[in-house]
C-alpha atoms as a PDB file:
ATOM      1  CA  UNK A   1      28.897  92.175 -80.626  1.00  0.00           C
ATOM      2  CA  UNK A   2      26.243  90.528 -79.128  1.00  0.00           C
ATOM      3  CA  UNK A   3      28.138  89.345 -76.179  1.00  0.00           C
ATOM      4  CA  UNK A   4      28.657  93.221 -75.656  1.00  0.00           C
ATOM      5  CA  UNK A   5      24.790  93.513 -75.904  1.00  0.00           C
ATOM      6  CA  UNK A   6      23.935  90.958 -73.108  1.00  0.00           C
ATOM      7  CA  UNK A   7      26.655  92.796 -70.792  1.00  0.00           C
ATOM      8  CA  UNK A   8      24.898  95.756 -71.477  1.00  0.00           C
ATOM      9  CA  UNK A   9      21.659  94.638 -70.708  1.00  0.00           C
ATOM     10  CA  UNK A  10      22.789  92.735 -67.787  1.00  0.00           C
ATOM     11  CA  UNK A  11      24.237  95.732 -65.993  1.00  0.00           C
ATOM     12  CA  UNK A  12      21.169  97.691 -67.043  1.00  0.00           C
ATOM     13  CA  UNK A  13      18.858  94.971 -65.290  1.00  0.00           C
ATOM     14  CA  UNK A  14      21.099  94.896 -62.165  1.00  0.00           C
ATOM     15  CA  UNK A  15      20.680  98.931 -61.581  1.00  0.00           C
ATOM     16  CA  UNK A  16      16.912  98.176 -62.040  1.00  0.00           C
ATOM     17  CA  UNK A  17      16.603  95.550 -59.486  1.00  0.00           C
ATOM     18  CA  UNK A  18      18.596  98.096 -56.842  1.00  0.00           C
ATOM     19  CA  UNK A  19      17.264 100.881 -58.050  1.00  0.00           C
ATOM     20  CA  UNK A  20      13.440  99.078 -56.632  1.00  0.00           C
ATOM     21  CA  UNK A  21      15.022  97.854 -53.634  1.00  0.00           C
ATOM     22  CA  UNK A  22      16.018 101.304 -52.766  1.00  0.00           C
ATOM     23  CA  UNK A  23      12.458 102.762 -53.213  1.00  0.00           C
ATOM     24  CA  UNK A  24      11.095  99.968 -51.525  1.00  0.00           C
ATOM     25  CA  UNK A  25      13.601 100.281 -49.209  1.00  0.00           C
ATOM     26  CA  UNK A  26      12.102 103.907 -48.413  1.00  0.00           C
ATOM     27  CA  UNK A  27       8.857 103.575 -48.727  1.00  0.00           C
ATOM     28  CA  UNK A  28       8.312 100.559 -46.284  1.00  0.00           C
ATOM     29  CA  UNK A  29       7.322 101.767 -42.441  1.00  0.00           C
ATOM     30  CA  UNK A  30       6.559  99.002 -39.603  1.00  0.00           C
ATOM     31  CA  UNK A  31       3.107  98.820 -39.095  1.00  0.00           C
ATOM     32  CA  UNK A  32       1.303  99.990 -35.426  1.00  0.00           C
ATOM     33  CA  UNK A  33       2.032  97.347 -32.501  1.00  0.00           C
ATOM     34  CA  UNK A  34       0.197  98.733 -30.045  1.00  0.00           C
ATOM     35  CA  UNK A  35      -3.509 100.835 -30.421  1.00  0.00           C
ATOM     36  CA  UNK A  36      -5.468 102.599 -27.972  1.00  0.00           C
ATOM     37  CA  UNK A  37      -9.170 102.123 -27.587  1.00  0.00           C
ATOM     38  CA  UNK A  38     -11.828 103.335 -25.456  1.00  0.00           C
ATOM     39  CA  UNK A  39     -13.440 101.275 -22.478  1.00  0.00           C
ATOM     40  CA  UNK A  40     -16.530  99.799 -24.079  1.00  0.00           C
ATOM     41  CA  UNK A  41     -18.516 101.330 -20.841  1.00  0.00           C
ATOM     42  CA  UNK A  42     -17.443 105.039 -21.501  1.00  0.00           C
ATOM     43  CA  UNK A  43     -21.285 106.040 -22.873  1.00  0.00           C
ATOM     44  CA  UNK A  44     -19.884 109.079 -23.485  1.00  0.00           C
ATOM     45  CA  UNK A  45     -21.132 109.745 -27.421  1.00  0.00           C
ATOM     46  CA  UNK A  46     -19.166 113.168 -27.735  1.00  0.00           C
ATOM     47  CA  UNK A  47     -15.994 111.378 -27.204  1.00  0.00           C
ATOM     48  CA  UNK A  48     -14.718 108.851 -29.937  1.00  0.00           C
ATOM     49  CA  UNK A  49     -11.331 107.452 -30.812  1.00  0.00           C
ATOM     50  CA  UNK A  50     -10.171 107.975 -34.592  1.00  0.00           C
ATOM     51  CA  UNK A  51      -6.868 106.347 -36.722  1.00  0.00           C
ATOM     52  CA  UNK A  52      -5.993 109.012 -38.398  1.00  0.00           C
ATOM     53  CA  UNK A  53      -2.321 109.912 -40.673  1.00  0.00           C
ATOM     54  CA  UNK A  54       0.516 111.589 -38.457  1.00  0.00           C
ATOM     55  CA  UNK A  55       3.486 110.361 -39.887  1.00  0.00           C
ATOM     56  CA  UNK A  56       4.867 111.470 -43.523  1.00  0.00           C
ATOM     57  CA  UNK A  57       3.333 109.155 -46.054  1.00  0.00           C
ATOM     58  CA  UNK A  58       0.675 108.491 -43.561  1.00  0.00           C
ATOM     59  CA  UNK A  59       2.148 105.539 -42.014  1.00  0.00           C
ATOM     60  CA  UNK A  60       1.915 103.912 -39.558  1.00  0.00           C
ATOM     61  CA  UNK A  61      -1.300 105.818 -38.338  1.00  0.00           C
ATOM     62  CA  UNK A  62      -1.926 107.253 -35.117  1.00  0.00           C
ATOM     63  CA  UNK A  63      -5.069 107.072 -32.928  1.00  0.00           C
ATOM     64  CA  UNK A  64      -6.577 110.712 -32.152  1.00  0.00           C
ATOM     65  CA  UNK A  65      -9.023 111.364 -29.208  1.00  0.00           C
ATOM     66  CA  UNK A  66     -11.855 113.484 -30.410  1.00  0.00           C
ATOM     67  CA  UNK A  67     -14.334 115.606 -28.628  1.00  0.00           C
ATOM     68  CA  UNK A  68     -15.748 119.070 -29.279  1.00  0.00           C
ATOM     69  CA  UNK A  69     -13.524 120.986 -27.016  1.00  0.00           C
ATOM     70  CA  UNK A  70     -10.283 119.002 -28.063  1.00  0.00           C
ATOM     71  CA  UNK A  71      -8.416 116.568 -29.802  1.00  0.00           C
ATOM     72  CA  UNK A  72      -5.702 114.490 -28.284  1.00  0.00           C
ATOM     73  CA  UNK A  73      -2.548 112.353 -30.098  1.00  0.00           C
ATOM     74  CA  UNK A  74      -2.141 109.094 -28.034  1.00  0.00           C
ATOM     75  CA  UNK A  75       0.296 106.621 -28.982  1.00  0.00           C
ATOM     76  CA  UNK A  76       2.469 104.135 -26.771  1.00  0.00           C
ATOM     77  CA  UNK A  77       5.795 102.996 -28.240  1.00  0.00           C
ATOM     78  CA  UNK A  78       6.495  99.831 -26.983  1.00  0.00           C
ATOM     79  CA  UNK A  79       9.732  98.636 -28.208  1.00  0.00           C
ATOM     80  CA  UNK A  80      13.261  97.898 -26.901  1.00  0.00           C
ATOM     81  CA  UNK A  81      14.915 101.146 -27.689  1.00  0.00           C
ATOM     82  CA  UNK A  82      18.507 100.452 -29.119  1.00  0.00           C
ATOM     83  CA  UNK A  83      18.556  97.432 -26.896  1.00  0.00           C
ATOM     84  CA  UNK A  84      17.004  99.449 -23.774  1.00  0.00           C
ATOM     85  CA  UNK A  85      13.622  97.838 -21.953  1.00  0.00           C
ATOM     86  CA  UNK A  86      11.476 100.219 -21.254  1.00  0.00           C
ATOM     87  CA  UNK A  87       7.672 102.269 -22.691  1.00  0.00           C
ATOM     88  CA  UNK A  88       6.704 106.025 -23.479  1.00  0.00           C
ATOM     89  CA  UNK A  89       3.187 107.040 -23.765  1.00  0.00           C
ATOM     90  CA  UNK A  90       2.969 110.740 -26.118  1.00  0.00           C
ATOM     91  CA  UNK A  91       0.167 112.610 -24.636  1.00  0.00           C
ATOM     92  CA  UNK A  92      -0.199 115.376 -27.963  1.00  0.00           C
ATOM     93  CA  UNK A  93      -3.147 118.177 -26.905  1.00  0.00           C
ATOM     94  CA  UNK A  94      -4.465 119.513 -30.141  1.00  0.00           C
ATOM     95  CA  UNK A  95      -6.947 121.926 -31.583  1.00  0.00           C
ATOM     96  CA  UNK A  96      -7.973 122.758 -28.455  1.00  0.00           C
ATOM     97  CA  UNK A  97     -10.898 124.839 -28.233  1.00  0.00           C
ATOM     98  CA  UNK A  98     -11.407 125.979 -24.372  1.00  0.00           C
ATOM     99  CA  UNK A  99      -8.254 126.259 -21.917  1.00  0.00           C
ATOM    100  CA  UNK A 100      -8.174 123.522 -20.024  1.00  0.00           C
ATOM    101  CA  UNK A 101      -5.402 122.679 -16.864  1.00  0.00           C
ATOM    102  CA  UNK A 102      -3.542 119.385 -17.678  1.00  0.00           C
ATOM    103  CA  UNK A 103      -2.251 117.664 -13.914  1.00  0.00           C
ATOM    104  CA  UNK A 104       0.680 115.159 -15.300  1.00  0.00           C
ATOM    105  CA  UNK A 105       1.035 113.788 -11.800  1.00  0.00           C
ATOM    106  CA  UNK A 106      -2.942 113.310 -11.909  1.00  0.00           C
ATOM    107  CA  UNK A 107      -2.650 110.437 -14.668  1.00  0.00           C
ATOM    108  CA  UNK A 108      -3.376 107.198 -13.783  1.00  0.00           C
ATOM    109  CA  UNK A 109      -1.863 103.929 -15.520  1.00  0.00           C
ATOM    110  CA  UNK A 110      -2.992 100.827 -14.517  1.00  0.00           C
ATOM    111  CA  UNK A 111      -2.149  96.470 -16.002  1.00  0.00           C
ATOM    112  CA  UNK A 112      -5.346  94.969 -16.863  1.00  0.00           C
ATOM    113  CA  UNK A 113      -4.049  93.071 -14.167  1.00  0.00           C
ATOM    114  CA  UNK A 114      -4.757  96.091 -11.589  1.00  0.00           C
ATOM    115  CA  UNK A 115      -0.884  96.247 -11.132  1.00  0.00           C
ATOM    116  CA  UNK A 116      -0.276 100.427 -10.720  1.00  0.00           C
ATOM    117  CA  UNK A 117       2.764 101.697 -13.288  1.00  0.00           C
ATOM    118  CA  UNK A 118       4.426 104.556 -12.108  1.00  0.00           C
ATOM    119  CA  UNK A 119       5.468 106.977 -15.001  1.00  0.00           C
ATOM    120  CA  UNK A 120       7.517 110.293 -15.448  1.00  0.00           C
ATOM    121  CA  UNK A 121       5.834 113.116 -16.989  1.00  0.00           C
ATOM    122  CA  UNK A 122       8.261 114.872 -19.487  1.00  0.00           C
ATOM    123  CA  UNK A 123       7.870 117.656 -22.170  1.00  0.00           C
ATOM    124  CA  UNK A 124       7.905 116.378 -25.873  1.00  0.00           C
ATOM    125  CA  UNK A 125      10.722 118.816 -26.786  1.00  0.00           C
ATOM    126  CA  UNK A 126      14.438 117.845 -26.140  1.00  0.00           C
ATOM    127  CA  UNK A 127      13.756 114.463 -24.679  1.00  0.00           C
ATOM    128  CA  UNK A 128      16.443 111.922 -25.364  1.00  0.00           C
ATOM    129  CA  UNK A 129      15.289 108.784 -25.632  1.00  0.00           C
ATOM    130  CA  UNK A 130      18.361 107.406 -23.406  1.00  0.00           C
ATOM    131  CA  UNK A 131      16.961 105.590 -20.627  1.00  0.00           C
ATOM    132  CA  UNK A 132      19.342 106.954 -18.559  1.00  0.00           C
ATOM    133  CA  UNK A 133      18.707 110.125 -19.263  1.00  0.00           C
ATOM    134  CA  UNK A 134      15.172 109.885 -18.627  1.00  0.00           C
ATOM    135  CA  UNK A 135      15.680 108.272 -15.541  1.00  0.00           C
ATOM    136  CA  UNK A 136      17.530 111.393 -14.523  1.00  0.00           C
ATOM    137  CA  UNK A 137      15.108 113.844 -15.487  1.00  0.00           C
ATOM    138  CA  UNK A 138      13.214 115.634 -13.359  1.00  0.00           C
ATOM    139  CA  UNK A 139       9.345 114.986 -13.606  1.00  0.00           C
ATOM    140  CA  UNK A 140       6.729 117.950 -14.652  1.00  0.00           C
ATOM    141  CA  UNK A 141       4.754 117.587 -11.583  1.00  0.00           C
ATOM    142  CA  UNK A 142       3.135 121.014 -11.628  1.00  0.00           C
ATOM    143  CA  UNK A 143      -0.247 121.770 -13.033  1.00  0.00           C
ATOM    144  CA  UNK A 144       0.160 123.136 -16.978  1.00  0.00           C
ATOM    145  CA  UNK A 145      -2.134 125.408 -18.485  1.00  0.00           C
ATOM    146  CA  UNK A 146      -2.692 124.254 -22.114  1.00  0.00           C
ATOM    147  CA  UNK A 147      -4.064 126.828 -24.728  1.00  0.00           C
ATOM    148  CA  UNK A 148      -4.304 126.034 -27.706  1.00  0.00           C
ATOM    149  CA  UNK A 149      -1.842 122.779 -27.831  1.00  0.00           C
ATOM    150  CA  UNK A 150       0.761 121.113 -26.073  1.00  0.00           C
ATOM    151  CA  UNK A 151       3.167 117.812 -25.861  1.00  0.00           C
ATOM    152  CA  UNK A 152       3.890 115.140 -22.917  1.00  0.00           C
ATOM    153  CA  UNK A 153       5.694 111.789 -22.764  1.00  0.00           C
ATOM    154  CA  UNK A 154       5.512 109.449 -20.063  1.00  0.00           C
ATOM    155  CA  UNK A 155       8.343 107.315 -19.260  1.00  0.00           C
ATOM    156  CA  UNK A 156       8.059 103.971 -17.922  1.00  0.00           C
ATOM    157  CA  UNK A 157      11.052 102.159 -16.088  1.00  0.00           C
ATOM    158  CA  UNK A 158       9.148  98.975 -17.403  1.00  0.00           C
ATOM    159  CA  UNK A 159       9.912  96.140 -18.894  1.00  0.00           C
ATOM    160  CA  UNK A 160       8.072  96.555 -22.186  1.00  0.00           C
ATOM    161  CA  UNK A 161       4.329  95.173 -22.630  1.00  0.00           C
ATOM    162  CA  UNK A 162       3.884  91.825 -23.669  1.00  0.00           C
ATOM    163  CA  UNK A 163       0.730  90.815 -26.236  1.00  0.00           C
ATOM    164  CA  UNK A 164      -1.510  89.995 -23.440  1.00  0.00           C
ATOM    165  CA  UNK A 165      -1.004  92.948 -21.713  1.00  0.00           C
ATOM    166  CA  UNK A 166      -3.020  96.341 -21.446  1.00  0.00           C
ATOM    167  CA  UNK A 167      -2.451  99.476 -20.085  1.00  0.00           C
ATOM    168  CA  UNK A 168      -5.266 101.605 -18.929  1.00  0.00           C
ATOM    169  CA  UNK A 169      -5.020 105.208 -18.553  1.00  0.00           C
ATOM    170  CA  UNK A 170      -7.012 107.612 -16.386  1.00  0.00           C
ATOM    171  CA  UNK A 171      -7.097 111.306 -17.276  1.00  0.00           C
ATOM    172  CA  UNK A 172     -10.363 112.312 -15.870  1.00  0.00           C
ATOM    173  CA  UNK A 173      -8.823 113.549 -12.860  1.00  0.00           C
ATOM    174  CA  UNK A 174      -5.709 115.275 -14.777  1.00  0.00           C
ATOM    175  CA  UNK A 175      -7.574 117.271 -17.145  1.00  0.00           C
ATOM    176  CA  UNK A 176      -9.991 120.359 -15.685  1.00  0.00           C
ATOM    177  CA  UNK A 177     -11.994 122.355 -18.249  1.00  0.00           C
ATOM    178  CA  UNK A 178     -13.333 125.853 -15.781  1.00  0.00           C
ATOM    179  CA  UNK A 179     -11.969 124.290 -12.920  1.00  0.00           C
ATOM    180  CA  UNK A 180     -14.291 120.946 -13.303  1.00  0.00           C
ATOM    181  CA  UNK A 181     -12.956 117.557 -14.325  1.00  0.00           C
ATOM    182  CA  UNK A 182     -14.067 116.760 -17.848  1.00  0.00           C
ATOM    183  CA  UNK A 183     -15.810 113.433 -18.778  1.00  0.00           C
ATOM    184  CA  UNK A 184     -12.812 112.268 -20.894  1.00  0.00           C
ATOM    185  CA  UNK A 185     -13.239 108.636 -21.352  1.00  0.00           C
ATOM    186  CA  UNK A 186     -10.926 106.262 -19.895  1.00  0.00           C
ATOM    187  CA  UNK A 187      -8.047 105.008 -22.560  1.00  0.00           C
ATOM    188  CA  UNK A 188      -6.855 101.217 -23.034  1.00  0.00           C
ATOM    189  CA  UNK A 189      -3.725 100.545 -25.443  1.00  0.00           C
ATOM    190  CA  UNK A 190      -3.065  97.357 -26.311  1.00  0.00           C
ATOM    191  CA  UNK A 191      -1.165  95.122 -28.648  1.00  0.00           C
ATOM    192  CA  UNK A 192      -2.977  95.367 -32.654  1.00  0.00           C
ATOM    193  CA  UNK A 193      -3.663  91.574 -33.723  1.00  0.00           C
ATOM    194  CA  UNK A 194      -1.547  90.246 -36.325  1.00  0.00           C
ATOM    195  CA  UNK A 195      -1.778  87.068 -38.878  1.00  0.00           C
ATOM    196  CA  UNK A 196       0.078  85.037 -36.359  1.00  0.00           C
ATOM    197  CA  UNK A 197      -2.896  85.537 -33.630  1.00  0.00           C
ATOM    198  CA  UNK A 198      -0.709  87.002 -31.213  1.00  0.00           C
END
């Protein structure tokens, strides 16, 4: 009899143990690698960068681009994609308040180095992340009028950023407000810090 308790018990305590692997199983996301910041010199106070959810469960978080006309979703995913090198930046125009004319083909990336990346402006919506298909795809190089919201990647046939690179972006000339250029700060992403310094 007892030997039939501790068989019991043992099974019982082996469905625990998977039953918490599973859950942690789901509930663990990768944390950010890479975060975008504003250039120190922007001394623009009615623009600020915030971390903010945008993921279910709120993780990782994502860094927003505030302002009073608009907010914009930044993040660049820097990772090899099932095995392929390359980068996407998502461009995500929210809540925005006053039309404004977004020029893809008006964006400037730049290495800390200086070093200009070409990238391919796509829409957010049925893009395969198949680097050969976004090598074929044909760029959005006309200007877009953007209401109330709308969603860009950029596609870079890069080998992806290492930690001591940074990517600067330009928009000031790709985003028009009333046909002016808005003061939207310049945008640096780079690699989070971790433990390991790196």
């Amino acid at each position: 009899m007892l030997c039939y308790v501790k068989k019991i018990l043992k099974y019982f305590a082996d469905v625990l143990c998977i039953f918490l692997l599973l859950i942690f199983l789901g509930c663990y996301h990768a944390p950010k690698e890479t975060g975008a910041y504003l250039d120190g010199n922007h001394g623009n106070q009615y623009w600020k960068m915030v971390e903010d959810c945008g993921y279910e469960h709120c993780y990782p978080k994502v860094d927003y681009l505030q302002s009073t006309t608009m907010t914009v979703r930044l993040e660049l995913t820097n990772e090899k994609w099932k095995g392929e090198n390359f980068f996407i930046v998502r461009i995500h125009f929210m809540d925005v308040r006053e039309p404004l004319i977004f020029k893809p083909s008006k964006v400037d990336f730049n290495l800390k180095s200086g070093k200009l990346l070409k990238a391919k402006a796509l829409n957010c919506a049925y893009t395969i992340w198949n680097v050969e298909y976004l090598r074929s795809y044909i760029a959005i190089k006309e200007p877009l009028t953007i209401n109330k919201e709308g969603c860009y990647l950029f596609f870079f046939d890069h080998p992806i950023l290492s930690a001591k690179d940074e990517l600067i972006m330009d928009l000031r000339q790709a985003v028009t407000i009333g046909g002016k250029e808005t003061d939207i700060p310049v945008v640096i992403f780079r690699r989070m810090k971790t433990d390991g310094g790196s």
